[in-house]
PDB file of N, CA and C in Angstrom:
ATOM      1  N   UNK A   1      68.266  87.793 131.250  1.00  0.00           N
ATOM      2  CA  UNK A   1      69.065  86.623 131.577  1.00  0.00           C
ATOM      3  C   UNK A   1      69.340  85.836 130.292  1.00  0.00           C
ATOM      4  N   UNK A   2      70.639  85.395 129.903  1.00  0.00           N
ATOM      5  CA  UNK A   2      71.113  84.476 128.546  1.00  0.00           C
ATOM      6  C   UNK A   2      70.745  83.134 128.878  1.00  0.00           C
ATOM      7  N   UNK A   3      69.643  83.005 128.195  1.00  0.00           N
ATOM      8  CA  UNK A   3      69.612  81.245 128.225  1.00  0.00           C
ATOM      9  C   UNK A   3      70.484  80.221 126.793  1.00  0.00           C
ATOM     10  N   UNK A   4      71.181  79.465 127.655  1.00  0.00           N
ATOM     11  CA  UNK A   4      72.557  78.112 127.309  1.00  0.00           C
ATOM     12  C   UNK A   4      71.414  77.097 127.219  1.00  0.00           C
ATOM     13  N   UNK A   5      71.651  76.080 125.958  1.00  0.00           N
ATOM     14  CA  UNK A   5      71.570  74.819 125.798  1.00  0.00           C
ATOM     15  C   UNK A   5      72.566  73.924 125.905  1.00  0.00           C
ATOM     16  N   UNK A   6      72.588  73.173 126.672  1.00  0.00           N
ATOM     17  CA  UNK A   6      73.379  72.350 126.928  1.00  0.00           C
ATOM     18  C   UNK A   6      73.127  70.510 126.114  1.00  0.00           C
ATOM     19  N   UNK A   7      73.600  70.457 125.223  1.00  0.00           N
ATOM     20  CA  UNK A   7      73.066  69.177 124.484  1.00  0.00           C
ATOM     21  C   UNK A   7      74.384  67.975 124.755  1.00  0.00           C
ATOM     22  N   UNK A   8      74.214  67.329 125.784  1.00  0.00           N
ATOM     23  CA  UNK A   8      75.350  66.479 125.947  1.00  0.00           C
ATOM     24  C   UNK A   8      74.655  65.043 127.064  1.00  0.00           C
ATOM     25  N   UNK A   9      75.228  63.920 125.923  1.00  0.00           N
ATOM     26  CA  UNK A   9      74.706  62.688 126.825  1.00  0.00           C
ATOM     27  C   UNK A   9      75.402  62.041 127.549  1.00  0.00           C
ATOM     28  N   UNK A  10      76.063  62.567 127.982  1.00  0.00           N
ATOM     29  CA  UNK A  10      77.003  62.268 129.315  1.00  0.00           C
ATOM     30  C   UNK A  10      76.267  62.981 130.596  1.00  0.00           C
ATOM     31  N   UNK A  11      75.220  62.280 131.302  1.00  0.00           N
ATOM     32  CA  UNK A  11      74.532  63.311 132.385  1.00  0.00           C
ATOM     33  C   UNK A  11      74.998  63.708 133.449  1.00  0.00           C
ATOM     34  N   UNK A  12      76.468  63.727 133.998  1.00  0.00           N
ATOM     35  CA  UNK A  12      77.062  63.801 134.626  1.00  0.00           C
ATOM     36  C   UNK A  12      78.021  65.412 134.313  1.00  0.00           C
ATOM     37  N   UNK A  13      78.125  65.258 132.772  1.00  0.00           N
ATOM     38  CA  UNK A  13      78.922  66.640 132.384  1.00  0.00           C
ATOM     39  C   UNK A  13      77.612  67.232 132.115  1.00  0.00           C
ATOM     40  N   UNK A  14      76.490  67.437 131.573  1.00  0.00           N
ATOM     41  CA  UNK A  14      75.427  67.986 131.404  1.00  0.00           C
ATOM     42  C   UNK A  14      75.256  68.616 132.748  1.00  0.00           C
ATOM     43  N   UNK A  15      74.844  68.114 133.770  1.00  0.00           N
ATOM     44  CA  UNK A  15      74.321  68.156 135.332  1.00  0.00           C
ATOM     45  C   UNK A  15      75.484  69.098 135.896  1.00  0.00           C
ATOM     46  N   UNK A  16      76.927  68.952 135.722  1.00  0.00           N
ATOM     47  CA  UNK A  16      77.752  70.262 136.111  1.00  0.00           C
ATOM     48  C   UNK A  16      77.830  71.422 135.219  1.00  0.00           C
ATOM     49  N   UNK A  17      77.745  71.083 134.180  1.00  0.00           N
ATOM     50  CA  UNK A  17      77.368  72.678 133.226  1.00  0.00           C
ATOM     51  C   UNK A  17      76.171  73.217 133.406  1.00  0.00           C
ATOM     52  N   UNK A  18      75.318  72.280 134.068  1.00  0.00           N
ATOM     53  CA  UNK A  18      74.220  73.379 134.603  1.00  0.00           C
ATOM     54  C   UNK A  18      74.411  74.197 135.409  1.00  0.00           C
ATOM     55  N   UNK A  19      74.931  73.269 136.477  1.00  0.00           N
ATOM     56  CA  UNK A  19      74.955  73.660 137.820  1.00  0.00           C
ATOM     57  C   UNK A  19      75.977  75.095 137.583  1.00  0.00           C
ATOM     58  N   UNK A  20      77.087  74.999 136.963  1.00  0.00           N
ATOM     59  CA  UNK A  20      78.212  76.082 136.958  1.00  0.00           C
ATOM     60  C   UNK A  20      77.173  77.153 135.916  1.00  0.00           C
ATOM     61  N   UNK A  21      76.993  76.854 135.341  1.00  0.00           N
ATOM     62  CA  UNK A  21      76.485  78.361 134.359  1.00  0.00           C
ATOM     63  C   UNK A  21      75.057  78.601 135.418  1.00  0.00           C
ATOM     64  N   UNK A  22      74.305  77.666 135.567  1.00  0.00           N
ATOM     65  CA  UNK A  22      73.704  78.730 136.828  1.00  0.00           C
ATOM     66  C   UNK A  22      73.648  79.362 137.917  1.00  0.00           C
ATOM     67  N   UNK A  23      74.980  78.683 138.019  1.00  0.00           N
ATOM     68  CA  UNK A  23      75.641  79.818 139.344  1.00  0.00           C
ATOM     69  C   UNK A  23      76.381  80.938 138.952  1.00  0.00           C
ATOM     70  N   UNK A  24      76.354  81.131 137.532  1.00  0.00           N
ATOM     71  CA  UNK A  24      77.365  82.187 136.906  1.00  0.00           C
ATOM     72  C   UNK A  24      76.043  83.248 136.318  1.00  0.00           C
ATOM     73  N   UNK A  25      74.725  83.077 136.672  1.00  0.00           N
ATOM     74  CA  UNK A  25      73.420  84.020 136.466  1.00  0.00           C
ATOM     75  C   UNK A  25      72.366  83.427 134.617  1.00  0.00           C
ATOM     76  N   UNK A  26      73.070  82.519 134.288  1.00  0.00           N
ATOM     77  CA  UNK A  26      72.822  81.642 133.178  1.00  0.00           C
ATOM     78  C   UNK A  26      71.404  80.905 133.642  1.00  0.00           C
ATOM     79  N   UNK A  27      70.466  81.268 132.670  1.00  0.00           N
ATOM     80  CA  UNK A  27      69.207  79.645 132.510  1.00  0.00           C
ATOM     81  C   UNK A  27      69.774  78.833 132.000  1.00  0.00           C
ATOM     82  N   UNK A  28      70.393  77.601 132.280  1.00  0.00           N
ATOM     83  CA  UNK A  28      70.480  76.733 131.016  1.00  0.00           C
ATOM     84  C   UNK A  28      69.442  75.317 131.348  1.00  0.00           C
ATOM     85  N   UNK A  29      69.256  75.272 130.163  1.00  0.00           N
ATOM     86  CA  UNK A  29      68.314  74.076 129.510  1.00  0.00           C
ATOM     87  C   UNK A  29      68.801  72.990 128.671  1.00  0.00           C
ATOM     88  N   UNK A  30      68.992  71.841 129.204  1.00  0.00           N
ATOM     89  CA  UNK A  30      69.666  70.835 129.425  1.00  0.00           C
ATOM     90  C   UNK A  30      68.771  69.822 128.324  1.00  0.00           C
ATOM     91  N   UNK A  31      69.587  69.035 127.405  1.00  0.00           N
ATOM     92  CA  UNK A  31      68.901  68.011 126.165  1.00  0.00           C
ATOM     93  C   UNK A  31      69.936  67.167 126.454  1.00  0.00           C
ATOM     94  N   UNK A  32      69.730  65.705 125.755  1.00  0.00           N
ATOM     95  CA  UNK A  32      70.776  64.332 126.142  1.00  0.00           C
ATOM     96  C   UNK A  32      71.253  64.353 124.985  1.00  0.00           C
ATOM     97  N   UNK A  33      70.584  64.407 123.540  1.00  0.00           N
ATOM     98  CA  UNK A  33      70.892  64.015 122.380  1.00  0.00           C
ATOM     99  C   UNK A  33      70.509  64.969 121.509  1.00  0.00           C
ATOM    100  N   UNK A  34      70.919  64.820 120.175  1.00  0.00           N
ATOM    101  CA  UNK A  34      70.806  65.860 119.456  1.00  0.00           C
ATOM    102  C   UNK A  34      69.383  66.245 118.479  1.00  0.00           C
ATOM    103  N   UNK A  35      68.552  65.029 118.767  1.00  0.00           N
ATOM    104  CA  UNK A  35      66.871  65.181 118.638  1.00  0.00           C
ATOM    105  C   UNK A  35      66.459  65.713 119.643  1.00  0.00           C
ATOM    106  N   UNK A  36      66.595  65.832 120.783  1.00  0.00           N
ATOM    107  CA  UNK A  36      66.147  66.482 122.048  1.00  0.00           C
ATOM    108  C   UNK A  36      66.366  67.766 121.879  1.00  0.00           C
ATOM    109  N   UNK A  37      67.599  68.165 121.697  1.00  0.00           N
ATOM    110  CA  UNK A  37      68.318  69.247 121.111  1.00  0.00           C
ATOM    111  C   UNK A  37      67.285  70.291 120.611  1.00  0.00           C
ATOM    112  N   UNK A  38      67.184  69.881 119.292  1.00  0.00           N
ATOM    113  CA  UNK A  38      66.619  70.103 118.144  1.00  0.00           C
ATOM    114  C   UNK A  38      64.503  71.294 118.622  1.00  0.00           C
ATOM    115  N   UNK A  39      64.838  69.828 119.523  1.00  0.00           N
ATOM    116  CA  UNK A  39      63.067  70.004 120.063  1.00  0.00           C
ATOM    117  C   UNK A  39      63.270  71.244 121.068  1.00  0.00           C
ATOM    118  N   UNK A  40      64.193  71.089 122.086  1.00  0.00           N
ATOM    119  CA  UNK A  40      64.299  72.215 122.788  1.00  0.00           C
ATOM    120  C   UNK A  40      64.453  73.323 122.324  1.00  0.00           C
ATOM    121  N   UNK A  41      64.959  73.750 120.749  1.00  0.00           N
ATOM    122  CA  UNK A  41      65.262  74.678 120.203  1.00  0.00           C
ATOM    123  C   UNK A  41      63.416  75.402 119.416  1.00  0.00           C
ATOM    124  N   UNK A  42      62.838  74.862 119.810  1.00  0.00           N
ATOM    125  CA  UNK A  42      61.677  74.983 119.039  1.00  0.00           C
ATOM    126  C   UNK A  42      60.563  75.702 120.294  1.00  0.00           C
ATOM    127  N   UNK A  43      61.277  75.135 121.431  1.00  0.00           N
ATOM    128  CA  UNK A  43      60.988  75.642 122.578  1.00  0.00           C
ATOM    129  C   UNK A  43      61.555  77.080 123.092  1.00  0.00           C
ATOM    130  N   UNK A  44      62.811  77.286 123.262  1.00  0.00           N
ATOM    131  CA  UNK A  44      63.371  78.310 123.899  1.00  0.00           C
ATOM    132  C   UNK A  44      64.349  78.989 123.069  1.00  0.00           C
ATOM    133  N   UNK A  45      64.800  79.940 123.066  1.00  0.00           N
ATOM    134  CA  UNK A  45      65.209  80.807 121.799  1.00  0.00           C
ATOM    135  C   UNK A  45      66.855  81.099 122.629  1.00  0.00           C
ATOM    136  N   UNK A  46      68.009  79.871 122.832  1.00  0.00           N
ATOM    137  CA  UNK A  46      69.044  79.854 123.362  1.00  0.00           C
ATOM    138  C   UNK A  46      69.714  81.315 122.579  1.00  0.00           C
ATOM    139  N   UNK A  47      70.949  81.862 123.799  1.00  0.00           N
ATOM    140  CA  UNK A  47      71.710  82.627 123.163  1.00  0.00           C
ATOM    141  C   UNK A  47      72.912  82.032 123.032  1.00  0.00           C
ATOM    142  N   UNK A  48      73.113  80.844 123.074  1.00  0.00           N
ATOM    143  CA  UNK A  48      74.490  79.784 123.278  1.00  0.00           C
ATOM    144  C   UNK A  48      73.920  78.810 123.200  1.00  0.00           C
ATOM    145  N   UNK A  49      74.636  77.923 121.981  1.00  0.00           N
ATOM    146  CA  UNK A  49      74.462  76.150 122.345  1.00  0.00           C
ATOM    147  C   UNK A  49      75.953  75.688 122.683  1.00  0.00           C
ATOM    148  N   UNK A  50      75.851  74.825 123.786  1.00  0.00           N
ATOM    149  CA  UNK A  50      77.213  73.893 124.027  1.00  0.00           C
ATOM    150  C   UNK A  50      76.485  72.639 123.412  1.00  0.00           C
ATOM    151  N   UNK A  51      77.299  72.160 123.057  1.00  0.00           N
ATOM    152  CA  UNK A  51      76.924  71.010 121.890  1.00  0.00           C
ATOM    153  C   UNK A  51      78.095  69.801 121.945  1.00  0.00           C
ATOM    154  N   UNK A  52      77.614  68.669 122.319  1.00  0.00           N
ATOM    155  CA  UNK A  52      78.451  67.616 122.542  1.00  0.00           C
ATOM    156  C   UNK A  52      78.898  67.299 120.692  1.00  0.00           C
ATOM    157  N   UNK A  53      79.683  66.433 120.805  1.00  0.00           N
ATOM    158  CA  UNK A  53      80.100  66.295 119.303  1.00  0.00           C
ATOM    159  C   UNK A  53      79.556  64.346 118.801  1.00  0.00           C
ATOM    160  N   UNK A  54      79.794  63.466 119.661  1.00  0.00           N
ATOM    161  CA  UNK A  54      79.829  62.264 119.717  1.00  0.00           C
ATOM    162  C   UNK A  54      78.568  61.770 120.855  1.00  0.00           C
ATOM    163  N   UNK A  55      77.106  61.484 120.444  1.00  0.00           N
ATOM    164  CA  UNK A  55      76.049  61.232 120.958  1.00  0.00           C
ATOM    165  C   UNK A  55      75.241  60.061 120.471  1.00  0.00           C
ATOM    166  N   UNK A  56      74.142  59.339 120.849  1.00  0.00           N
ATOM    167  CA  UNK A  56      72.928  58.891 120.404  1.00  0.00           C
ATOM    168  C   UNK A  56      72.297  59.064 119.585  1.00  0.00           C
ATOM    169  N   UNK A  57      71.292  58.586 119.108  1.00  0.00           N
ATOM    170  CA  UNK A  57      70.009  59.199 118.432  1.00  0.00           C
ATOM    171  C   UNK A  57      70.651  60.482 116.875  1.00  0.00           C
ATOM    172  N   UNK A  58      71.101  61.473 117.765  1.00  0.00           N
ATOM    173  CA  UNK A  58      71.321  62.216 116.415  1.00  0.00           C
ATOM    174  C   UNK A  58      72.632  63.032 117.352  1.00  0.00           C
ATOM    175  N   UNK A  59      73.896  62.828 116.551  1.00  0.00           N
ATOM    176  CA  UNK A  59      75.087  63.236 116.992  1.00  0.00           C
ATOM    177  C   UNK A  59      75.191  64.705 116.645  1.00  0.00           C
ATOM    178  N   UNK A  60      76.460  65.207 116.896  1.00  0.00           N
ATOM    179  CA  UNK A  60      77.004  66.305 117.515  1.00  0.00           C
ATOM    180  C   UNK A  60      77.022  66.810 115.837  1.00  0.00           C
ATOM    181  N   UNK A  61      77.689  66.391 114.897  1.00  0.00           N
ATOM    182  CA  UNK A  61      77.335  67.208 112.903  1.00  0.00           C
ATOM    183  C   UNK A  61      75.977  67.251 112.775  1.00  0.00           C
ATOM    184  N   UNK A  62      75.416  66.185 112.788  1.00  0.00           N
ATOM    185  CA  UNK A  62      74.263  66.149 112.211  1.00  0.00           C
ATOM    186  C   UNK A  62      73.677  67.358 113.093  1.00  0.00           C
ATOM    187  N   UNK A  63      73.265  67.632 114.274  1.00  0.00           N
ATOM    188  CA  UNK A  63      73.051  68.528 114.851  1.00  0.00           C
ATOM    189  C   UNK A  63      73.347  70.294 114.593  1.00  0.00           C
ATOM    190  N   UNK A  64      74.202  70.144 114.737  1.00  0.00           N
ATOM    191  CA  UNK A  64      75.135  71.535 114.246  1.00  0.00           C
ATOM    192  C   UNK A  64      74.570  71.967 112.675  1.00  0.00           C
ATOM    193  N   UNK A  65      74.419  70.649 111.434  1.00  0.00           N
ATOM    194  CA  UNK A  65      74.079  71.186 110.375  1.00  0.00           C
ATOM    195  C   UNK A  65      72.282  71.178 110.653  1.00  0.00           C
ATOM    196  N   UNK A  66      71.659  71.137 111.154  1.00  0.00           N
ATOM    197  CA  UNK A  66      70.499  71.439 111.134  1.00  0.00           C
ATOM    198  C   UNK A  66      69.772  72.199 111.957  1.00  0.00           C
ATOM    199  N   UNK A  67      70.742  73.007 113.157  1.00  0.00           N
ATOM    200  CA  UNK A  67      70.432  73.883 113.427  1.00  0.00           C
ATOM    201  C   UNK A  67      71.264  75.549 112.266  1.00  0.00           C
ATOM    202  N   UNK A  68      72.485  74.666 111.822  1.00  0.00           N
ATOM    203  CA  UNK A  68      72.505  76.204 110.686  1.00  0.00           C
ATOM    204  C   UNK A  68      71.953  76.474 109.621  1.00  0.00           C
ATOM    205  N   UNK A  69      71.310  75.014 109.311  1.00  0.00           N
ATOM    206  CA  UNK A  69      70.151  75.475 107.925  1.00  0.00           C
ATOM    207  C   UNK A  69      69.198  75.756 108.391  1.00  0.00           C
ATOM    208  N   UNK A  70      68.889  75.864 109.320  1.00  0.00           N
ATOM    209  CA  UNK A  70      67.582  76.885 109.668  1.00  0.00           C
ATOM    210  C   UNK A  70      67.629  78.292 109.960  1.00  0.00           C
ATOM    211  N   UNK A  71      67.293  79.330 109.267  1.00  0.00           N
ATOM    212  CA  UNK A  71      67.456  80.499 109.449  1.00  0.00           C
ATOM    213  C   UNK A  71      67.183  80.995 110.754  1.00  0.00           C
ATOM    214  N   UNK A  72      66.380  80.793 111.428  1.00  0.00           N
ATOM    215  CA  UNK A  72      65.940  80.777 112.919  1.00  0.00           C
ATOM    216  C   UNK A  72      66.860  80.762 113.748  1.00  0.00           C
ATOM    217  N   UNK A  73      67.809  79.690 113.792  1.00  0.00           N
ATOM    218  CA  UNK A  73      68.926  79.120 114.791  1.00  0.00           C
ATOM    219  C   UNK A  73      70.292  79.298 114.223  1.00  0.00           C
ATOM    220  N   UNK A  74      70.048  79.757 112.778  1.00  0.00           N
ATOM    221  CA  UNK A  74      71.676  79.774 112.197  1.00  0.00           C
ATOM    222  C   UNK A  74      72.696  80.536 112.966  1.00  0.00           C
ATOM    223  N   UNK A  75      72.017  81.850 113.507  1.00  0.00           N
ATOM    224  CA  UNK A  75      73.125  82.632 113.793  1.00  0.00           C
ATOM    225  C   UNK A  75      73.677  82.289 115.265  1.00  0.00           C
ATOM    226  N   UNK A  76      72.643  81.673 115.990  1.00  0.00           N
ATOM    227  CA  UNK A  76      73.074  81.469 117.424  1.00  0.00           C
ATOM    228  C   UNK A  76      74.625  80.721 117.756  1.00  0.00           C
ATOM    229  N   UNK A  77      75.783  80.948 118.544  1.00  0.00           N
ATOM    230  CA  UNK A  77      76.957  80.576 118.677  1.00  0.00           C
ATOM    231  C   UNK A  77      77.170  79.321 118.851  1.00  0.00           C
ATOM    232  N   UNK A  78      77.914  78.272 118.657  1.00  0.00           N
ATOM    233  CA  UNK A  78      77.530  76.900 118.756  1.00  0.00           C
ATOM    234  C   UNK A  78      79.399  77.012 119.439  1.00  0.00           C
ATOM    235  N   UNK A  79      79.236  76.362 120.685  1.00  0.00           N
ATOM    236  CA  UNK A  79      80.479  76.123 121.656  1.00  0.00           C
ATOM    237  C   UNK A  79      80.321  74.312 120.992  1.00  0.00           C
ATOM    238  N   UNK A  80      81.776  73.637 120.812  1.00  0.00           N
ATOM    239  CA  UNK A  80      81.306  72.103 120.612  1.00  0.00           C
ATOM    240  C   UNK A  80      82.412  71.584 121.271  1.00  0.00           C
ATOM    241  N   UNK A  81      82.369  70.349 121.879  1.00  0.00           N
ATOM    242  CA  UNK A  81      82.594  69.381 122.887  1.00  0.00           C
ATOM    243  C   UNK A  81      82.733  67.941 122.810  1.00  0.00           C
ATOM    244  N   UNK A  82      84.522  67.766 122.383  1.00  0.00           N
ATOM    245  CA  UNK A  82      84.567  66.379 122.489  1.00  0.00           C
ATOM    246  C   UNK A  82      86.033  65.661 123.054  1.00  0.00           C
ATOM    247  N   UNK A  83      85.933  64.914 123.302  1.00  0.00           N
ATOM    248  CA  UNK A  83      87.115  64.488 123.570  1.00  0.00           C
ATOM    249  C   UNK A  83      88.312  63.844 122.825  1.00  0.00           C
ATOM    250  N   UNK A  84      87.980  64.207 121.295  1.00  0.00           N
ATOM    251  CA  UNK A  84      88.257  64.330 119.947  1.00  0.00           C
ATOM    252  C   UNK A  84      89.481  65.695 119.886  1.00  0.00           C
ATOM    253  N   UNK A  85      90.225  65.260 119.053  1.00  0.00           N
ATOM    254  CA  UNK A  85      90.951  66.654 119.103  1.00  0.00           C
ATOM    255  C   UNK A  85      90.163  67.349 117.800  1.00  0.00           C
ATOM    256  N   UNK A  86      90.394  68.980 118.268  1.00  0.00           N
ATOM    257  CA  UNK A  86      89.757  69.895 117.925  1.00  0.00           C
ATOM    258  C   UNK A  86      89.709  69.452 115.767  1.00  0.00           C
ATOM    259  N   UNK A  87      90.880  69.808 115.700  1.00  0.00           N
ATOM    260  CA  UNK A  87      90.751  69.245 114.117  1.00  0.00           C
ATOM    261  C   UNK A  87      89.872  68.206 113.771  1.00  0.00           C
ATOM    262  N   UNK A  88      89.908  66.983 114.403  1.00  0.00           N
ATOM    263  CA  UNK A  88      88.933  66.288 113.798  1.00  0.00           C
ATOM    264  C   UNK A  88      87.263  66.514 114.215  1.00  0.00           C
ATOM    265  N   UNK A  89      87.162  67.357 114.981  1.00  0.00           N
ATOM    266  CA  UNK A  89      85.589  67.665 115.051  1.00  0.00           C
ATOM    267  C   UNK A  89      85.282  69.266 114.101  1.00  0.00           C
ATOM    268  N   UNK A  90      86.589  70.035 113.959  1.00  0.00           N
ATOM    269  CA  UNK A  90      86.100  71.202 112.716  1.00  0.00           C
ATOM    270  C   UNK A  90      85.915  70.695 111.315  1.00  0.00           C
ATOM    271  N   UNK A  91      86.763  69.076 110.962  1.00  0.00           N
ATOM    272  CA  UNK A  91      86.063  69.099 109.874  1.00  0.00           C
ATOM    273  C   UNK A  91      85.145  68.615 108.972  1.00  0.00           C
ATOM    274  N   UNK A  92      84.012  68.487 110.104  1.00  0.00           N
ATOM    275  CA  UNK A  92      82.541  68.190 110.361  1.00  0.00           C
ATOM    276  C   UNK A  92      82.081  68.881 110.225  1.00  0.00           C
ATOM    277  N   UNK A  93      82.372  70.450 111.519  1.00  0.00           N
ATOM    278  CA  UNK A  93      81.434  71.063 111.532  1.00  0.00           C
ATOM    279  C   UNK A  93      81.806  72.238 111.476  1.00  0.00           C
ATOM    280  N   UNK A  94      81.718  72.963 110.444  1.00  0.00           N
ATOM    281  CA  UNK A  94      82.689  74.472 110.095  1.00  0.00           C
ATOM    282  C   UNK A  94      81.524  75.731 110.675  1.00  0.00           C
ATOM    283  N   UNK A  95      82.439  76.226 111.462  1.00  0.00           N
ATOM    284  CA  UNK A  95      81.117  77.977 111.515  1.00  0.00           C
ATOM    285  C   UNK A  95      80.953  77.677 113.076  1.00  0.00           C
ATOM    286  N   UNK A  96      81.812  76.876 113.716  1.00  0.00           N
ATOM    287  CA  UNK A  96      81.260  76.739 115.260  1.00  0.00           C
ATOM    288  C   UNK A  96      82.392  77.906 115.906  1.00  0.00           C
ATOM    289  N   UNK A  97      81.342  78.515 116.847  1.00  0.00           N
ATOM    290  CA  UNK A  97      82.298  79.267 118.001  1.00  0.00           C
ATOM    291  C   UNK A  97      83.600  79.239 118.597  1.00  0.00           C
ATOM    292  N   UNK A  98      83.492  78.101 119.504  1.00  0.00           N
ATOM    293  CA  UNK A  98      84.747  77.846 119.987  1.00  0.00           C
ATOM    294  C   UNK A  98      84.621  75.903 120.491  1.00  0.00           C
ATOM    295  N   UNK A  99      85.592  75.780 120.749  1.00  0.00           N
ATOM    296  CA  UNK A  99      86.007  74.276 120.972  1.00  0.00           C
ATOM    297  C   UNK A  99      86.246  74.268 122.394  1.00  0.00           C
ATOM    298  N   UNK A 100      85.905  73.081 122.938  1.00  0.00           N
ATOM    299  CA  UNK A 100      86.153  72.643 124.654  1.00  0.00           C
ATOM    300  C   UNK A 100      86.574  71.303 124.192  1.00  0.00           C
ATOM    301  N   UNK A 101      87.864  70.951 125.047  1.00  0.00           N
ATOM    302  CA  UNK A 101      87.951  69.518 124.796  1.00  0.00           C
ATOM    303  C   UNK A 101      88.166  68.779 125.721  1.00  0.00           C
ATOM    304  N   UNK A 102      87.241  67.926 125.913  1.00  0.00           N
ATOM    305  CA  UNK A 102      87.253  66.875 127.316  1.00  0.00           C
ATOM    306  C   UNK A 102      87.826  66.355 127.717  1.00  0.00           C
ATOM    307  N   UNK A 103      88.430  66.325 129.083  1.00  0.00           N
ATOM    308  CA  UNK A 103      88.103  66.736 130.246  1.00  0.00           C
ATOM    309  C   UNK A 103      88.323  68.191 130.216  1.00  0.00           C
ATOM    310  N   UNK A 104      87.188  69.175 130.578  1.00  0.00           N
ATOM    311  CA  UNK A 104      87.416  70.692 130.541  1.00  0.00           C
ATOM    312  C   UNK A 104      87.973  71.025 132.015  1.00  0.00           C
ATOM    313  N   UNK A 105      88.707  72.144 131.689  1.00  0.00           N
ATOM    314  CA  UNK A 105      88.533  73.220 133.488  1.00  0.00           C
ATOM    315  C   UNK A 105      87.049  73.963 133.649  1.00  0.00           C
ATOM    316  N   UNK A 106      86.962  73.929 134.337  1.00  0.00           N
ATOM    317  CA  UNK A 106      86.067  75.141 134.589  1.00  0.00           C
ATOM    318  C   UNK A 106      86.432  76.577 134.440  1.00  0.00           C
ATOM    319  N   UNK A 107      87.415  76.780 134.531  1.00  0.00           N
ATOM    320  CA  UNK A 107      88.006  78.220 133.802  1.00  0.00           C
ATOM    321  C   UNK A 107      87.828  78.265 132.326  1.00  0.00           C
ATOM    322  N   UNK A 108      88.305  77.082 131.749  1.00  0.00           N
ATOM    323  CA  UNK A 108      87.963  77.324 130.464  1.00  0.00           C
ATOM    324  C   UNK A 108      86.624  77.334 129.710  1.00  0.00           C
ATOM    325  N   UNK A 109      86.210  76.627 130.633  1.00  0.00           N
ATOM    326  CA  UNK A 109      84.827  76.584 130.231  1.00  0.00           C
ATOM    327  C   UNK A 109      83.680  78.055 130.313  1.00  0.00           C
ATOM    328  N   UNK A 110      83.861  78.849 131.625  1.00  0.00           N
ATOM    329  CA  UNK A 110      83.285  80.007 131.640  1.00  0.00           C
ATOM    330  C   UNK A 110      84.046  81.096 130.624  1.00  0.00           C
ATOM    331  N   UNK A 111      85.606  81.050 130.676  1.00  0.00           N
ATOM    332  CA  UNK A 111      86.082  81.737 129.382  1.00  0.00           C
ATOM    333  C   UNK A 111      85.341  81.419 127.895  1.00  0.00           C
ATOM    334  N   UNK A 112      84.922  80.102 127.263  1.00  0.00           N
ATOM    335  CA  UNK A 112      84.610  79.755 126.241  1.00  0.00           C
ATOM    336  C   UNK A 112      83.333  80.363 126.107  1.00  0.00           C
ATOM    337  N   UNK A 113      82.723  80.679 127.443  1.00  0.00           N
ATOM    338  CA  UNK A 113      80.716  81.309 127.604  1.00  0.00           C
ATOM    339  C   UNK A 113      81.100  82.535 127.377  1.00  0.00           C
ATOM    340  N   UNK A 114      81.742  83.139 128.206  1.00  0.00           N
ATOM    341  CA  UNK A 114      81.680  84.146 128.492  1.00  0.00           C
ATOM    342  C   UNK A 114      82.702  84.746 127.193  1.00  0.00           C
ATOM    343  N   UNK A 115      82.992  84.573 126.253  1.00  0.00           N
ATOM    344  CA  UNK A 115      83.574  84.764 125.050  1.00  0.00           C
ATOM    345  C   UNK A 115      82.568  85.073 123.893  1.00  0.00           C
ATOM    346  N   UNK A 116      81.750  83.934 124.071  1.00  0.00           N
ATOM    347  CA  UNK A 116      80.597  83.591 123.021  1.00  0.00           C
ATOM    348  C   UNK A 116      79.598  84.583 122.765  1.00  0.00           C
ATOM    349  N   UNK A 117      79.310  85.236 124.684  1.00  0.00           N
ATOM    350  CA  UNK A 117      78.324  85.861 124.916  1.00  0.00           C
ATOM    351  C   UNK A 117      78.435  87.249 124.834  1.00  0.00           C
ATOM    352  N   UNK A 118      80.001  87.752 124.531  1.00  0.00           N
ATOM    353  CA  UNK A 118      80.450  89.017 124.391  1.00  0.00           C
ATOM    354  C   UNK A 118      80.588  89.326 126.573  1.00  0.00           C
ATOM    355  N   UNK A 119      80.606  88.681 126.704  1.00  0.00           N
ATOM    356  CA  UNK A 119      80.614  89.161 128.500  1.00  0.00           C
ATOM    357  C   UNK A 119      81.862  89.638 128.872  1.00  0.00           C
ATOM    358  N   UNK A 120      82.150  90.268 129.514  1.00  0.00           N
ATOM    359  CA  UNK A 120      83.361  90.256 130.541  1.00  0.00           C
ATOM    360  C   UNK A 120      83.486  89.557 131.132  1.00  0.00           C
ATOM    361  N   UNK A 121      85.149  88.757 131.523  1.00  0.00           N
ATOM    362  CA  UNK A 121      84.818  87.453 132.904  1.00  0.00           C
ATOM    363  C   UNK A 121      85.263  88.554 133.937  1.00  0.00           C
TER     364      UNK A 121
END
């Protein structure tokens, strides 16, 4: 089973990306901020991070660059999420997967997983 991190402090979009990727056969493991993040990553060995861009405590770059300087987490796919247009959140954070931009479909959203993860939809 592919376990998803879901790092987003909006608990309302967090709480449906659970709910949808675990109805799509997904563990995902759910953080608010990008220190939570960080900690959960120390915990569970994600094959996908969705990654909010604009957070609390420790935002959506700062995040992204400290999970790729760690050799551990560098290679894992980083999906990122804002309601920012796409340009201004790549040039923060270069080397990310793919972009979702808020308000998502849910089509696009399992396309963007299921892209990441090499899956078939």
């Amino acid at each position: 089973m592919k376990t998803i991190l879901v790092v987003d402090d909006e608990w309302a979009i967090a709480e449906v990306l659970e709910a949808l990727l675990a109805d799509e056969g997904y563990r995902v493991i759910v953080a608010n901020n990008g220190k939570q993040g960080l900690e959960r990553l120390r915990e569970w060995r994600p094959d996908l991070i969705m990654l909010d861009f604009m957070m609390p405590i420790l935002d959506g770059p700062a995040t992204f660059a400290a999970l790729k300087a760690d050799p551990a987490t560098a290679s894992i796919p980083v999906i990122l999420m804002s309601s920012l247009p796409e340009e201004t959140v790549a040039q923060r954070c270069a080397g990310y997967r793919s972009f979702l931009r808020k308000p998502f479909r849910i089509a696009a959203v399992l396309a963007a997983v299921d892209g990441a993860l090499g899956r078939d939809p």
